[in-house]
C-alpha atoms as a PDB file:
ATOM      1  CA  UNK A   1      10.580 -12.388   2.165  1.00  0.00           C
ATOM      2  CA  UNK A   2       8.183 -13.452  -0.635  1.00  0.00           C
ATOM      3  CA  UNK A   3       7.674 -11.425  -3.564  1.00  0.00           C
ATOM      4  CA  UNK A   4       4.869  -9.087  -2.492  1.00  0.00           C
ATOM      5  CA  UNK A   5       1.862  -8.546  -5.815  1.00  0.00           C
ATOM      6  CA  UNK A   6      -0.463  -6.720  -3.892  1.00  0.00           C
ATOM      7  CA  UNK A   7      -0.975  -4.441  -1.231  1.00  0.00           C
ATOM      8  CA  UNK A   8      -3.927  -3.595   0.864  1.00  0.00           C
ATOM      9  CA  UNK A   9      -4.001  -0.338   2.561  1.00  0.00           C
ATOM     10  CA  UNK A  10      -7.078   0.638   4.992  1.00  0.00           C
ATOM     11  CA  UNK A  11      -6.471   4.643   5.461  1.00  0.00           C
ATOM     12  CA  UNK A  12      -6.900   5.872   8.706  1.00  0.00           C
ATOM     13  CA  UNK A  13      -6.333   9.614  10.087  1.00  0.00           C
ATOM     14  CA  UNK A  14      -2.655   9.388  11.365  1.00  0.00           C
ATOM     15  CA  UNK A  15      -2.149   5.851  11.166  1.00  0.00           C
ATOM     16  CA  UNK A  16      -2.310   3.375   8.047  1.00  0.00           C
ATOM     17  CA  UNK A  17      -3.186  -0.787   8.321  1.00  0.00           C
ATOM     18  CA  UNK A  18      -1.003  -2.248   5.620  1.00  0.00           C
ATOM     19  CA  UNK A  19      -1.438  -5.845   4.067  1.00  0.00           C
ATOM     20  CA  UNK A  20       1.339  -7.179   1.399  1.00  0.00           C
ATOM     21  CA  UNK A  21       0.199 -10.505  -0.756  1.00  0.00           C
ATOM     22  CA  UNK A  22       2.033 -12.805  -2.392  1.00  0.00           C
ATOM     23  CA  UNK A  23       0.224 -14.714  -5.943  1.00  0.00           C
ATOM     24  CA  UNK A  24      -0.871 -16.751  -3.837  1.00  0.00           C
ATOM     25  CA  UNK A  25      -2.820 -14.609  -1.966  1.00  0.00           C
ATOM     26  CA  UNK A  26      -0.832 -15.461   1.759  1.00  0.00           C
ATOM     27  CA  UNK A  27      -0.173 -12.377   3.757  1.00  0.00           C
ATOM     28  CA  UNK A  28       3.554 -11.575   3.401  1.00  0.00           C
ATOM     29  CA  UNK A  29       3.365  -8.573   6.362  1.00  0.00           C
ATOM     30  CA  UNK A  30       0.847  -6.622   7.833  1.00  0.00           C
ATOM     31  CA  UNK A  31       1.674  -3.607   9.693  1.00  0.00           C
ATOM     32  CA  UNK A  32       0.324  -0.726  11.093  1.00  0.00           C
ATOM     33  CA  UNK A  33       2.314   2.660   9.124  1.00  0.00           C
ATOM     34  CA  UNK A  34       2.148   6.365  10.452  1.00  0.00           C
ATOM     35  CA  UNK A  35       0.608   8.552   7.530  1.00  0.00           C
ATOM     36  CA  UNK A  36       3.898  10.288   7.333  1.00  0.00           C
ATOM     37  CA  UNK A  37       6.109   6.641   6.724  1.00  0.00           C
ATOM     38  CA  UNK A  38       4.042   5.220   4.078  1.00  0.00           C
ATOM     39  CA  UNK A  39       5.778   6.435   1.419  1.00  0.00           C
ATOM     40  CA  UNK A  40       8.980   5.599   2.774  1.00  0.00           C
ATOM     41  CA  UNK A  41       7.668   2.027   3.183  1.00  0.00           C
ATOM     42  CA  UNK A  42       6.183   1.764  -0.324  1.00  0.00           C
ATOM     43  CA  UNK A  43       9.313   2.749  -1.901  1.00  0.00           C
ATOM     44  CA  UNK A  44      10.798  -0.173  -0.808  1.00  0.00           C
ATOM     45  CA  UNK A  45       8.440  -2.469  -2.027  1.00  0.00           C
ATOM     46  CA  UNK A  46       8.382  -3.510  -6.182  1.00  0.00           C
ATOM     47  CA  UNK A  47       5.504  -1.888  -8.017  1.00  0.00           C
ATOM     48  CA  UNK A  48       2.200  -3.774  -7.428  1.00  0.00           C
ATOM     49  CA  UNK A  49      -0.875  -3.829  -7.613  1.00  0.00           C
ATOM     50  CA  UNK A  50      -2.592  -1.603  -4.709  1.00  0.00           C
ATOM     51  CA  UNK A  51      -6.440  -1.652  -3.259  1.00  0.00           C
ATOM     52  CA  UNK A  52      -7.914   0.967  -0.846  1.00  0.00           C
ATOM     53  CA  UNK A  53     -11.371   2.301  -0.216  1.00  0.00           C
ATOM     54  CA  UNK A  54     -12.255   4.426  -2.051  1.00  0.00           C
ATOM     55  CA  UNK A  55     -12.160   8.452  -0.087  1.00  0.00           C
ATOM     56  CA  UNK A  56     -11.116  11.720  -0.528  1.00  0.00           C
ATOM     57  CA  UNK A  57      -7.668  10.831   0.664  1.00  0.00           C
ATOM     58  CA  UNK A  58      -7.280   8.051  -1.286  1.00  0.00           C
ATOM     59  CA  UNK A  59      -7.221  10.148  -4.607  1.00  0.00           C
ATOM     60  CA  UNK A  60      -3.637  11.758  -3.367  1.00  0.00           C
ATOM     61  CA  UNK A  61      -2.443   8.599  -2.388  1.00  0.00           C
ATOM     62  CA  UNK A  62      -3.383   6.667  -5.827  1.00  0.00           C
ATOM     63  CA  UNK A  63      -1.231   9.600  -7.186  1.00  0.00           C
ATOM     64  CA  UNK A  64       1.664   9.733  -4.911  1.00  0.00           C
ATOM     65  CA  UNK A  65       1.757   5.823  -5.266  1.00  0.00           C
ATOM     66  CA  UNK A  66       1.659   5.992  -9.286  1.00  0.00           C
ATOM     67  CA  UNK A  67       4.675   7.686  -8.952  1.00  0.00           C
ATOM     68  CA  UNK A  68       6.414   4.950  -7.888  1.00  0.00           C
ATOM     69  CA  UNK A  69       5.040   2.915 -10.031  1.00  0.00           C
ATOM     70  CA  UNK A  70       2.564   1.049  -8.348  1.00  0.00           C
ATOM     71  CA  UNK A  71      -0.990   0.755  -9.726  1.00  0.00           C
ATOM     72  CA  UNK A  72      -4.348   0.446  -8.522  1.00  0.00           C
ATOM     73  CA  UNK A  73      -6.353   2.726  -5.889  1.00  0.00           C
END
């Protein structure tokens, strides 16, 4: 798999759309992820760069993300 820069992540109420980019910009995956599997997903991906709209939810998830060491929101 190509070396995924950025992620894309459109929050929905149980289930997540998920884009990963290469520097390229071509789509490396895009997958639909159950609220509950999205951190187990993200930990397996190198810390990025991460985009999402900007909501009440998206606040915890910036944070949770961080952690990991991802960055964006």
């Amino acid at each position: 798999m190509e070396k995924v820069t950025r992620v894309g992540i459109d929050l929905g109420k149980h289930v997540y759309q998920v884009c990963g980019m290469d520097a390229s910009g071509a789509v490396v995956f895009q997958r639909q992820v159950k609220s509950r599997r999205l951190m187990e997903m993200m930990s397996r991906i190198e810390p990025c760069l991460v985009g999402m709209e900007a909501s009440c939810g998206a606040h915890y998830w910036v944070e949770k993300l961080s952690d990991l060491g991802h960055d964006g929101g």
